[in-house]
Protein backbone atom coordinates (compact mmCIF):
# COMPACT_ATOMS: atom_id res chain seq x y z
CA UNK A 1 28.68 -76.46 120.11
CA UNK A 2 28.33 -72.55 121.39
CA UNK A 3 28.66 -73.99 124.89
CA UNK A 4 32.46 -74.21 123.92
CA UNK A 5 32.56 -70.55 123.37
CA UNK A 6 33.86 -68.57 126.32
CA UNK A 7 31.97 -65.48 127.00
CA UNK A 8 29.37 -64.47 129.97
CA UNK A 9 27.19 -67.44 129.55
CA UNK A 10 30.20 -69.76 129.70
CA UNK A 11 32.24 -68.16 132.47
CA UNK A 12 31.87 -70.65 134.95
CA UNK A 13 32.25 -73.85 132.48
CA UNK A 14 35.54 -71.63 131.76
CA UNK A 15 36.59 -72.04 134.98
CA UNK A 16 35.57 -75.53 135.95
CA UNK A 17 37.85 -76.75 132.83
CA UNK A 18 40.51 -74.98 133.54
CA UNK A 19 41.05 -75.30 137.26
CA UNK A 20 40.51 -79.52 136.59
CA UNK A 21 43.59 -78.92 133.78
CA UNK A 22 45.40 -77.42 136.38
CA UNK A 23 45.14 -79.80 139.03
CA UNK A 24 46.27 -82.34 136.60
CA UNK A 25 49.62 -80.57 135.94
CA UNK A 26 50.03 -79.32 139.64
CA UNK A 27 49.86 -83.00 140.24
CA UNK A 28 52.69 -83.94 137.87
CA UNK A 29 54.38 -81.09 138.96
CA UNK A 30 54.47 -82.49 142.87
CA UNK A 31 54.58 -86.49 141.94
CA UNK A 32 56.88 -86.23 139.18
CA UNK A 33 60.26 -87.86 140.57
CA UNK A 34 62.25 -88.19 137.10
CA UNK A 35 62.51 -85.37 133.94
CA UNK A 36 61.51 -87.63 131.90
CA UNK A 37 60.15 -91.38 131.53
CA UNK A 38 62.72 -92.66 128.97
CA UNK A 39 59.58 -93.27 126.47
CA UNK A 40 60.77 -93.86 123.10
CA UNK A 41 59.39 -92.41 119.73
CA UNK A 42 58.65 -96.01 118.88
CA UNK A 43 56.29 -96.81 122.02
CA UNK A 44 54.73 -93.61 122.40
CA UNK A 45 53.86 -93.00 118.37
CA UNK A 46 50.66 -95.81 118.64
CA UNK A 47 49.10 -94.25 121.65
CA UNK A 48 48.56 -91.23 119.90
CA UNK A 49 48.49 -92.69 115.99
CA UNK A 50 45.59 -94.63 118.13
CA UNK A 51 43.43 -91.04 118.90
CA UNK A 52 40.48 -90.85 115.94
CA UNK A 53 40.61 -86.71 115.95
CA UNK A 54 37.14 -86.72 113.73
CA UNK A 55 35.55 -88.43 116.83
CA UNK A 56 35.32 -86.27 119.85
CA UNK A 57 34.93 -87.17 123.25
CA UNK A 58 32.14 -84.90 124.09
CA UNK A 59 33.96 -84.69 127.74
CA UNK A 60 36.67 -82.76 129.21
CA UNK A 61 37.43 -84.49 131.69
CA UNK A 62 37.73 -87.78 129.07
CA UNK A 63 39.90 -85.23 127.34
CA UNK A 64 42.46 -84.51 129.97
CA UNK A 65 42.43 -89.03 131.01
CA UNK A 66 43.31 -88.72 127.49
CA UNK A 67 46.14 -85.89 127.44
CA UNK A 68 47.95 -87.92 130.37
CA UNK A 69 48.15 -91.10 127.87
CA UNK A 70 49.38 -89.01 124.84
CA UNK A 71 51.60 -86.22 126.46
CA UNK A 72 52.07 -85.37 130.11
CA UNK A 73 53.04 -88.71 131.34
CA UNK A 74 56.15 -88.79 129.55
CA UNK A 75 56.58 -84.93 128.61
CA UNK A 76 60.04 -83.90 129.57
CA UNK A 77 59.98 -81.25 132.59
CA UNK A 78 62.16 -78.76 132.89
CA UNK A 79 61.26 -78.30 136.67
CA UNK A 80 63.12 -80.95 137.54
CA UNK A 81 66.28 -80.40 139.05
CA UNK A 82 67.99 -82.84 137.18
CA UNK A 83 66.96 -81.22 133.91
CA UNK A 84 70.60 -80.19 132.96
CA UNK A 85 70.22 -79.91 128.69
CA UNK A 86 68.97 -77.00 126.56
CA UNK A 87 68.48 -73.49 127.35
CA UNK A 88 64.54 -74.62 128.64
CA UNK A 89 64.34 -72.89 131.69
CA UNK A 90 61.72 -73.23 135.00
CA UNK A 91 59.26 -70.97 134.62
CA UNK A 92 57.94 -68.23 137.39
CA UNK A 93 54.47 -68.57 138.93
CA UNK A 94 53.78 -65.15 137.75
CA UNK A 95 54.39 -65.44 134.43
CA UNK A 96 52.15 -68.91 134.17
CA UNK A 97 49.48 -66.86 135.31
CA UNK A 98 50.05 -64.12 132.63
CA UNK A 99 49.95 -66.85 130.50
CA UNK A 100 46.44 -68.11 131.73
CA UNK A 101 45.30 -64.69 131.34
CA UNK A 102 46.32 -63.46 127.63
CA UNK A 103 45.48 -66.96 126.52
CA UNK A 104 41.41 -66.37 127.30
CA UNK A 105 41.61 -62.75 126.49
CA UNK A 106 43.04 -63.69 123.56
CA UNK A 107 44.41 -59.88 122.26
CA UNK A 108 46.22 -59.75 119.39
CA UNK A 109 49.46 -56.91 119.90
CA UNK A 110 49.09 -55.43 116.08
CA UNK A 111 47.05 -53.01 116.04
CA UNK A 112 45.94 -50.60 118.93
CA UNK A 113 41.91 -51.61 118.64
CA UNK A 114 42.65 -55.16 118.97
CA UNK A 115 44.79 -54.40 122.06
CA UNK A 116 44.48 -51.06 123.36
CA UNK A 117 46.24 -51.47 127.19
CA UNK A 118 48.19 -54.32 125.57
CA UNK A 119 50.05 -52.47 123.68
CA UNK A 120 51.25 -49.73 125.82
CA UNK A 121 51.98 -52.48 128.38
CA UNK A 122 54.43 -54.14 125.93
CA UNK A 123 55.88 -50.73 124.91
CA UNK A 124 56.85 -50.16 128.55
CA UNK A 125 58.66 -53.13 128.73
CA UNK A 126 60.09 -52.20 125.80
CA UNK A 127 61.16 -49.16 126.88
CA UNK A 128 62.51 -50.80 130.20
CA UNK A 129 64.81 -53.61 128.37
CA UNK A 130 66.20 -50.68 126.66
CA UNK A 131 66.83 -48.23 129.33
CA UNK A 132 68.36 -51.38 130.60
CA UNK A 133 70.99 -52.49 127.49
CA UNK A 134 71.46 -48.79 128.04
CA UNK A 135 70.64 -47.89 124.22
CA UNK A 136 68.68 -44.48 124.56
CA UNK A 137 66.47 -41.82 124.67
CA UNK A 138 65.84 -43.04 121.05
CA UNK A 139 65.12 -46.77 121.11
CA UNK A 140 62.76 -48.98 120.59
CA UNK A 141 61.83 -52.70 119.64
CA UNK A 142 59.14 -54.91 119.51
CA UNK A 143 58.53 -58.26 121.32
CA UNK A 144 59.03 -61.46 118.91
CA UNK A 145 58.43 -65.28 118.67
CA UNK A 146 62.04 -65.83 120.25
CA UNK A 147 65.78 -65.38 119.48
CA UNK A 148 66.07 -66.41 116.08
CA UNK A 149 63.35 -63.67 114.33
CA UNK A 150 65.15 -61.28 116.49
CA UNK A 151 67.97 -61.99 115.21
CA UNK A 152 65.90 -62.21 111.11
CA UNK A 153 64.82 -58.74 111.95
CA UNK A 154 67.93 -57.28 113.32
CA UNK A 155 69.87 -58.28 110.21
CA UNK A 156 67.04 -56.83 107.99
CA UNK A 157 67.17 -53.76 109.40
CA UNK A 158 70.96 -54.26 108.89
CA UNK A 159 70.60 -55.15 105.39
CA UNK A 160 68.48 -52.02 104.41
CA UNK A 161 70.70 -49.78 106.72
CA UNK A 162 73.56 -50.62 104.16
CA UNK A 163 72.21 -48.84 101.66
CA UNK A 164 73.48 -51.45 98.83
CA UNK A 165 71.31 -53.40 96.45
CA UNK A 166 74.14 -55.23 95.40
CA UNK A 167 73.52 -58.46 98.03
CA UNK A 168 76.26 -60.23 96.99
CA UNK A 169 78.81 -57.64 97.83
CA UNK A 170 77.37 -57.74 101.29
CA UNK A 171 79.30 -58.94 104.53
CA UNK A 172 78.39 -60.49 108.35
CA UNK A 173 80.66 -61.52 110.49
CA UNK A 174 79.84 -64.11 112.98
CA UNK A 175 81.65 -65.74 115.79
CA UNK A 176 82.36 -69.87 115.12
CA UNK A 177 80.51 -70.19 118.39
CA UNK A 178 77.54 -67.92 117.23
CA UNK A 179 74.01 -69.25 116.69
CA UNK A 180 72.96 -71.04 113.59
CA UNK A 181 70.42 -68.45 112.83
CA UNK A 182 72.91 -65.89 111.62
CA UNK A 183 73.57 -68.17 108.70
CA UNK A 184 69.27 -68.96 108.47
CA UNK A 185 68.42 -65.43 108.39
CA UNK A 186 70.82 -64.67 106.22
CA UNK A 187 69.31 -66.76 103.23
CA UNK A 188 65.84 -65.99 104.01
CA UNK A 189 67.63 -62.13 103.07
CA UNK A 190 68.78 -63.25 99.97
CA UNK A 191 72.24 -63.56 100.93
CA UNK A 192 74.41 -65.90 99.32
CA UNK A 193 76.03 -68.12 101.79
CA UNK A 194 79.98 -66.66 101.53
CA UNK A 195 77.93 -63.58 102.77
CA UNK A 196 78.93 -64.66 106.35
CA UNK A 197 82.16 -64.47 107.44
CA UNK A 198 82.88 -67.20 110.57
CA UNK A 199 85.53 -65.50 112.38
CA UNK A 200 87.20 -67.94 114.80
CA UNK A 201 87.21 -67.95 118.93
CA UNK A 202 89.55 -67.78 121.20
CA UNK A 203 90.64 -70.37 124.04
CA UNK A 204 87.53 -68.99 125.99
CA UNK A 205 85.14 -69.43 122.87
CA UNK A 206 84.88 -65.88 122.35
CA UNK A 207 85.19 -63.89 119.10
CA UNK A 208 89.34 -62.94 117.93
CA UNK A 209 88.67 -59.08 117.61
CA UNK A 210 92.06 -58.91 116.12
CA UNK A 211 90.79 -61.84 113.28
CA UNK A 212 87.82 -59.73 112.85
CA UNK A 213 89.36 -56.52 112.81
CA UNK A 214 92.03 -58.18 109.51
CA UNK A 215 88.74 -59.36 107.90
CA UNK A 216 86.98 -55.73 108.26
CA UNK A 217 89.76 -54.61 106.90
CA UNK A 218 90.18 -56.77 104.06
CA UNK A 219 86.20 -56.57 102.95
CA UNK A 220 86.79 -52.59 102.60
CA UNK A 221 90.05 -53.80 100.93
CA UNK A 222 88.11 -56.14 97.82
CA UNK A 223 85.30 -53.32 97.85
CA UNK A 224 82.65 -55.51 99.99
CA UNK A 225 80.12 -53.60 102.33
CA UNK A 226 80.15 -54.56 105.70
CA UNK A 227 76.97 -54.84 106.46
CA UNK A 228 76.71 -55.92 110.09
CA UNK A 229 78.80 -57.67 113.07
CA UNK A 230 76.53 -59.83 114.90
CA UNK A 231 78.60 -60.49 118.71
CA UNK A 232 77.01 -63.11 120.89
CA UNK A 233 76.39 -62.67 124.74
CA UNK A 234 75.97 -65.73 125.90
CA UNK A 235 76.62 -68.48 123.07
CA UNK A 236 74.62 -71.62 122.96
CA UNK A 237 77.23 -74.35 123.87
CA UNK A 238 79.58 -72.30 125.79
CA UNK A 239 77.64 -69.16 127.73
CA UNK A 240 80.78 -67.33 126.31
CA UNK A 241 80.35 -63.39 126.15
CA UNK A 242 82.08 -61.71 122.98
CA UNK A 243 84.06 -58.35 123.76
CA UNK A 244 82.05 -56.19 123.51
CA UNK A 245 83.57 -52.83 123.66
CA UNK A 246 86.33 -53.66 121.71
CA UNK A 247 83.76 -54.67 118.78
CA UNK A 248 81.65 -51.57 118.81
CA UNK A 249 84.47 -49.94 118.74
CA UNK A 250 85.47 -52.13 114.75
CA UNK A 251 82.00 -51.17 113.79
CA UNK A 252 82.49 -47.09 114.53
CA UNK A 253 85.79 -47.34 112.94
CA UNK A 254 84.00 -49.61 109.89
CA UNK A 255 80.64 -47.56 109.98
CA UNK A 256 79.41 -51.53 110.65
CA UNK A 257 75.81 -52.67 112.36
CA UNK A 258 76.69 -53.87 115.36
CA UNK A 259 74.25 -56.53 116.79
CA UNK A 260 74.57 -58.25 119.95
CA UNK A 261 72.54 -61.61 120.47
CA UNK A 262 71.80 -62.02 123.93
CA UNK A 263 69.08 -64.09 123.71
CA UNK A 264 70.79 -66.51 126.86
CA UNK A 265 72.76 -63.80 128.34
CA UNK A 266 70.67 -61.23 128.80
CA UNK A 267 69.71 -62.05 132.31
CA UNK A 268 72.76 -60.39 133.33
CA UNK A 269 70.58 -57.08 132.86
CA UNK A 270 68.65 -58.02 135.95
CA UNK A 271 71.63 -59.21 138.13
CA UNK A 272 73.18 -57.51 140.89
CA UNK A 273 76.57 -58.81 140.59
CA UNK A 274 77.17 -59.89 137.32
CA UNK A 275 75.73 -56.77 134.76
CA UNK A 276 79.27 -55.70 134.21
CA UNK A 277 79.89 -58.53 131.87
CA UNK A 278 77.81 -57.10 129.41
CA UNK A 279 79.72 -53.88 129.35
CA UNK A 280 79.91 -52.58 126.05
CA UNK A 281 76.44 -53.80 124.91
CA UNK A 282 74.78 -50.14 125.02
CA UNK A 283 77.03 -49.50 122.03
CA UNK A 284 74.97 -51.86 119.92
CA UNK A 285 72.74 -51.06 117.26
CA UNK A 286 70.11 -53.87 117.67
CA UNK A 287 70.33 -56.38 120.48
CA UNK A 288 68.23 -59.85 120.76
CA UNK A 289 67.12 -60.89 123.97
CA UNK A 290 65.36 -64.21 125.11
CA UNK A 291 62.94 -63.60 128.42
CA UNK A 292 61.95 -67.47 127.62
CA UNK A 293 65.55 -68.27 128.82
CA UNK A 294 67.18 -66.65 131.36
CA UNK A 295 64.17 -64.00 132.81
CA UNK A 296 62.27 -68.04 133.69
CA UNK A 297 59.19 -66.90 130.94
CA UNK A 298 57.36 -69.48 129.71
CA UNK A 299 57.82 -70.15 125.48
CA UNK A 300 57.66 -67.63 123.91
CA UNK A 301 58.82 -64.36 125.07
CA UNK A 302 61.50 -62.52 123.35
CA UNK A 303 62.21 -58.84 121.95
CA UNK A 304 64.47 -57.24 119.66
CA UNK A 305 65.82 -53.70 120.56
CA UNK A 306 67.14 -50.92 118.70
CA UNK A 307 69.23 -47.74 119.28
CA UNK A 308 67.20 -45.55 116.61
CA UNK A 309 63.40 -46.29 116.50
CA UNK A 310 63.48 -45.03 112.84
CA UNK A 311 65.52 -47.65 111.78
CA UNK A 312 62.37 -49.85 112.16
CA UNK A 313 60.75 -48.33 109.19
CA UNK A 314 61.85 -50.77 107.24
CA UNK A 315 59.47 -53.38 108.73
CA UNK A 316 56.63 -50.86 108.35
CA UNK A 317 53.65 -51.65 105.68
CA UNK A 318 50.20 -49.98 105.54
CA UNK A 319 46.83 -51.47 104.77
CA UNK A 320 43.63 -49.95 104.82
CA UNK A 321 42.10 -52.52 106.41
CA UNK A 322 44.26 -52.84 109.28
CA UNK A 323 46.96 -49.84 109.58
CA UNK A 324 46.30 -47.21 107.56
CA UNK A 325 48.64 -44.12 107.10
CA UNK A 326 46.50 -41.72 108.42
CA UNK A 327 46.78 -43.47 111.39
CA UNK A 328 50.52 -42.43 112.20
CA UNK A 329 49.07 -38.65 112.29
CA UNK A 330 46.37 -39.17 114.61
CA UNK A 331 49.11 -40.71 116.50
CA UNK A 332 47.36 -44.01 117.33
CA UNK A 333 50.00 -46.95 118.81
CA UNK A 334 50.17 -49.88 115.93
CA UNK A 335 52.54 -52.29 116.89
CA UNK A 336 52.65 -54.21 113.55
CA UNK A 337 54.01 -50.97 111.96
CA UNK A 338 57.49 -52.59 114.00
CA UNK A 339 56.70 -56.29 113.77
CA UNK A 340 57.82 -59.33 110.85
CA UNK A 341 54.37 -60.55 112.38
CA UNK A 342 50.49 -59.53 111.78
CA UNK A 343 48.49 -61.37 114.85
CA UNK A 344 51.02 -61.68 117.55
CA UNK A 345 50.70 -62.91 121.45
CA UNK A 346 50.13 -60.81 124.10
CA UNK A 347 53.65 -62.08 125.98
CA UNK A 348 54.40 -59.02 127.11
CA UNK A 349 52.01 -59.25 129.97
CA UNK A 350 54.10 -62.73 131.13
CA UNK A 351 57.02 -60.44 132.06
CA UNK A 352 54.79 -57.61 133.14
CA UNK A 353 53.16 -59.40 135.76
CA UNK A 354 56.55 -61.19 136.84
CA UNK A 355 58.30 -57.81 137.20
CA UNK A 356 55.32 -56.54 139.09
CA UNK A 357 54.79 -59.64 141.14
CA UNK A 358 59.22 -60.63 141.89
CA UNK A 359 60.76 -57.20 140.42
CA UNK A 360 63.59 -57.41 138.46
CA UNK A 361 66.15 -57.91 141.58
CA UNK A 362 64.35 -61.38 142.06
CA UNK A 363 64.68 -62.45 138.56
CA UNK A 364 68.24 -61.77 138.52
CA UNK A 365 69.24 -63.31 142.22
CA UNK A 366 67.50 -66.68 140.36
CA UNK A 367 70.04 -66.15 136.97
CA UNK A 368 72.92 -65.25 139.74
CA UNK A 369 71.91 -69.04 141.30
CA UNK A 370 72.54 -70.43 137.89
CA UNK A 371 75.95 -68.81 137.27
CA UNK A 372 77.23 -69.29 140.99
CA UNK A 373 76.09 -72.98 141.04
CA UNK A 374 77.89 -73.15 136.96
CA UNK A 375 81.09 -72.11 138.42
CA UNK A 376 81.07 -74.52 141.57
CA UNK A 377 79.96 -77.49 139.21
CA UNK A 378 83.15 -76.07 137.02
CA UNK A 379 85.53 -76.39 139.98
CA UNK A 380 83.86 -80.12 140.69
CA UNK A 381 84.86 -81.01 136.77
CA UNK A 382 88.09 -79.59 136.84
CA UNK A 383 88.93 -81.41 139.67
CA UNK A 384 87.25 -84.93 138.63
CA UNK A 385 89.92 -86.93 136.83
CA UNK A 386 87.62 -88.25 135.00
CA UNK A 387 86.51 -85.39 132.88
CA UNK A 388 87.94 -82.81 130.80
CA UNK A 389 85.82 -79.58 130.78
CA UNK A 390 86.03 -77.01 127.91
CA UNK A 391 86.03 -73.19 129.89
CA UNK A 392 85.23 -71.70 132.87
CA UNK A 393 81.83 -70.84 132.77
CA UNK A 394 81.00 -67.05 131.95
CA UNK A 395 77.47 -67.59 132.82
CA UNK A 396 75.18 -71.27 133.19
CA UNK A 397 76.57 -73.17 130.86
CA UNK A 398 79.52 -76.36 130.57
CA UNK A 399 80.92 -78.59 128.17
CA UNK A 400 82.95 -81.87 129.32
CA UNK A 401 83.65 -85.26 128.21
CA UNK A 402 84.06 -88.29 129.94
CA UNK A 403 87.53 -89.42 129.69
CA UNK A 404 88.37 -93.29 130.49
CA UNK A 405 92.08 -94.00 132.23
CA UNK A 406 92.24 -97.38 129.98
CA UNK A 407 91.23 -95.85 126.74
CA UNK A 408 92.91 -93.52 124.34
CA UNK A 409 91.37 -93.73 121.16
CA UNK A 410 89.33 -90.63 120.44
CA UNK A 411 86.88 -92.15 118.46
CA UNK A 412 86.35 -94.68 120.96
CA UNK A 413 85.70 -92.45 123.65
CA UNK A 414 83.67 -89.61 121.18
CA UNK A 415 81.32 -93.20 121.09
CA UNK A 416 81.19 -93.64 124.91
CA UNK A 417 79.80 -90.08 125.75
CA UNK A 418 77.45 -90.58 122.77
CA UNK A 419 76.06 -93.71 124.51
CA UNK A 420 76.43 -92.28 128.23
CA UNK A 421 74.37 -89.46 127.20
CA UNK A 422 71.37 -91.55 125.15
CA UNK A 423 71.43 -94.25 127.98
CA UNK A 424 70.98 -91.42 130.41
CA UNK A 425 67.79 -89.70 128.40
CA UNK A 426 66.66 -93.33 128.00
CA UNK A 427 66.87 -93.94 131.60
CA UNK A 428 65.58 -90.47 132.58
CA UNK A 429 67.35 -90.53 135.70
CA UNK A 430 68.49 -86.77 134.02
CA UNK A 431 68.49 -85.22 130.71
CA UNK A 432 72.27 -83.76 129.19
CA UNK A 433 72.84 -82.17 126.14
CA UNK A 434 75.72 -83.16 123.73
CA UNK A 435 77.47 -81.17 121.41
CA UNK A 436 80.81 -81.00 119.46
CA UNK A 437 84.33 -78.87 119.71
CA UNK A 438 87.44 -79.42 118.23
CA UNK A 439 85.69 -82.69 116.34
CA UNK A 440 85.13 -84.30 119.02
CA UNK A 441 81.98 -85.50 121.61
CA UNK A 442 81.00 -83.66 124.51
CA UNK A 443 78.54 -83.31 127.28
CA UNK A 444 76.85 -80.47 128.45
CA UNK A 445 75.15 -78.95 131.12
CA UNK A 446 72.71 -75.76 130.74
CA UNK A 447 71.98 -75.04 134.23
CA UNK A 448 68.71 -72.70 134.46
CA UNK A 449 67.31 -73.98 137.39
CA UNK A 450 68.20 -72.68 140.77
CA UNK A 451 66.49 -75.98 142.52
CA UNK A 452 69.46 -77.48 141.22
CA UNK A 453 72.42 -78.52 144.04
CA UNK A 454 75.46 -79.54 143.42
CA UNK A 455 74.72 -82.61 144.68
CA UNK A 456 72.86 -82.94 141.71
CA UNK A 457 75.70 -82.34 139.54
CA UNK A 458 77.70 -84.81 141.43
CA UNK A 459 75.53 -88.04 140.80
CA UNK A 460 74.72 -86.90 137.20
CA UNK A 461 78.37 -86.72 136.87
CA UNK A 462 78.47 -90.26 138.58
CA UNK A 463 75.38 -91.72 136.69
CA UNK A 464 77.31 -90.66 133.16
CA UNK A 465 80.43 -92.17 133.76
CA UNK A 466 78.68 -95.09 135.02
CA UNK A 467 77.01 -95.45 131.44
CA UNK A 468 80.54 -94.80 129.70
CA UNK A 469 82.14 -97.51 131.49
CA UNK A 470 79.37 -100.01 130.94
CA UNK A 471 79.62 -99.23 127.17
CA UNK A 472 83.44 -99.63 127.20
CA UNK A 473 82.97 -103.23 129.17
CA UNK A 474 80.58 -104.57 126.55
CA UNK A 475 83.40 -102.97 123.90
CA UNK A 476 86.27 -105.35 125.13
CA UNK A 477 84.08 -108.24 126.05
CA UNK A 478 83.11 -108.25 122.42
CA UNK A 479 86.34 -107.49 121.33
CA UNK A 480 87.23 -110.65 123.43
């Protein structure tokens, strides 16, 4: 079995695997006319329940015939122009290959003799994001497994900032429209759950400052601390951008963490035309970003920043056998003295090699696609009578439901866009996502590819309302 081992006497079997594993997905890539095959959990489940794992093949090419049965048949790609649901984004040639590469080199970013150029790689990109958000000469961060432990470590750091050990007496306040991890992370801290404070959204789903600035004032007022604001750039469902600047400026006057989760919007640092929405964001304390989303990274790739590197302390442990103290005097580069994580990947070199390769101008002229082609799909919606979208988009994303002329019962119709969108996946014609507001159904697109036309839009638009109406014709015939 050493044959399996890559190292110098396996170099070429290394490459005569890998090279037939990529012509099998640069195949799909080219042939594949759909984003998905419509395969249900029911059909597929046997063909791989069928696969005896303590009976190798002994064959890699029988191993990749294999892998086409089981998953890349009727894996969902998000190439596909027609690939309109979650915030899964095309990736960039560049990064792929960084992937190929860390992947056999295998370096683990936690310590600097498991790593060595790794490491100061990833704190250059560091560095960059930062002198980006605009946070300082004294920043720093550390590269995570995506949004949501950014957002875990951010409201540590938060948590230990407040100098309290009285938990319960602590305080975040998070938009309605924020991301579910606020509320996650903050029970994996060992906050009780009236610890976060929702604070509602406006008409253009972003955070009421003035709501937030009456419940700042009212947690000093019953002797609560404070302990962090957590504004959204970018939320999930909407795209919607908090404001920013008037936010920092409740935490200065509330001595309050400010944390900005950008993990969608952050492409905005790369654009040319569209970085002023994000105005205000340099006044944060921590801020999440998500390269896996809007920098077109493959999964994962994603950092959490901070104004004042020494407000990372708090993630720092020592152990002889790994990072020892006396290592911080002989001033050798551990990144786990930073990181929630031990072994972590090496996906800083993804982005390194796409910013060397593209630069950051062509990674944001690809997010500026998104947002332009968002806001002409918005103008198609608005002006469809039969739809009823949510906001104008701030940056890629839209939410809309499919509203019949012959039917006014909500419930009804919350049921028709339920079965437009599920007949859609199951045709996979095009994949939607679906989500709720105001307690009722809706659609929605997450547009991260730029191969994506409006054209596109149209006839996914036409295809949905197609499904709608069939369900609503079966409705009265049976009601008939």
């Amino acid at each position: 079995m050493r044959s399996h081992l890559l190292n110098d006497t396996t170099a070429e079997l290394y490459r005569s695997s890998v090279t037939e594993g990529i012509e099998r997905v640069a195949a799909k890539l080219a042939t594949t006319s759909r984003p998905f095959t419509g395969v249900t959990p029911d059909a597929l489940s046997p063909t791989v329940d069928a696969v005896n794992l303590d009976e190798p093949l002994h064959d890699t090419i029988a191993a990749l015939d294999e892998l086409e049965d089981v998953y890349l048949r009727d894996a969902v790609y998000f190439h596909h122009p027609r690939y309109l649901a979650h915030l899964n984004c095309p990736v960039v040639i560049p990064a792929v290959l960084g992937e190929a590469v860390l992947s056999a080199v295998n370096s683990s970013l936690d310590t600097w003799d498991q790593s060595a150029g790794g490491t100061l790689i990833e704190r250059k990109l560091i560095d960059w994001t930062a002198a980006r958000i605009g946070l300082g000469p004294a920043a720093d961060g550390i590269f995570t497994s995506g949004g949501s432990q950014s957002n875990l470590q951010a409201l540590l750091l938060a948590r230990e900032e407040s100098k309290t050990d009285d938990l319960a007496r602590l305080r975040i306040f998070a938009s309605e429209a924020g991301h579910f991890s606020v509320q996650k992370s903050a029970k994996l801290l060992g906050l009780p759950p009236e610890c976060v404070v929702t604070v509602p959204v406006d008409k253009d789903q972003r955070m009421r400052t003035l709501t937030l600035a009456a419940e700042l004032e009212r947690c000093k007022t019953d002797g609560l601390v404070p302990m962090a604001v957590v504004a959204t750039a970018g939320t999930t469902d909407f795209g919607s951008i908090d404001p920013l600047p008037e936010i920092a400026e409740l935490c200065a006057q509330y001595d309050t963490w400010m944390h900005v989760d950008a993990a969608y919007g952050c492409g905005l640092l790369a654009s040319r035309t569209r970085r002023d929405r994000l105005d205000g964001i340099e006044r944060a304390d921590s801020v999440t970003v998500d390269y896996h989303k809007s920098f077109f990274q493959p999964v994962s790739s994603s950092a959490v920043l901070v104004r004042d590197s020494a407000t990372l302390r708090h993630a720092t442990y020592h152990a002889e056998y790994l990072n020892p103290r006396r290592t911080v005097a002989e001033r050798i580069p551990n990144q786990v003295d930073k990181s929630l994580q031990t072994t972590r990947r090496f996906d800083a070199l993804k982005l390194w090699l796409t910013l060397r390769v593209m630069g950051a101008d062509g990674i944001g002229s690809l997010f500026d696609e998104v947002c332009e082609l968002a806001h002409r799909a918005w103008e198609v919606l608005a002006a469809d009578p039969r739809y009823d979208v949510v906001v104008e988009p701030s940056l890629s994303t839209l939410v809309y439901r499919y509203i019949p002329a012959t039917v006014t019962d909500p419930a009804e119709i919350d049921r028709a866009n339920l079965y437009a969108r599920k007949a859609l996946f199951a045709s996979g014609d095009a994949v939607v996502a679906g989500t709720k507001t105001g307690g009722r159904q809706y659609l929605k697109f997450t547009l991260l590819n730029p191969e994506t036309t409006l054209d596109d839009i149209k006839a996914v638009l036409d295809l949905i309302a197609g499904h709608a109406e069939q369900y609503l014709g079966e409705t009265l015939d049976r009601a008939s």
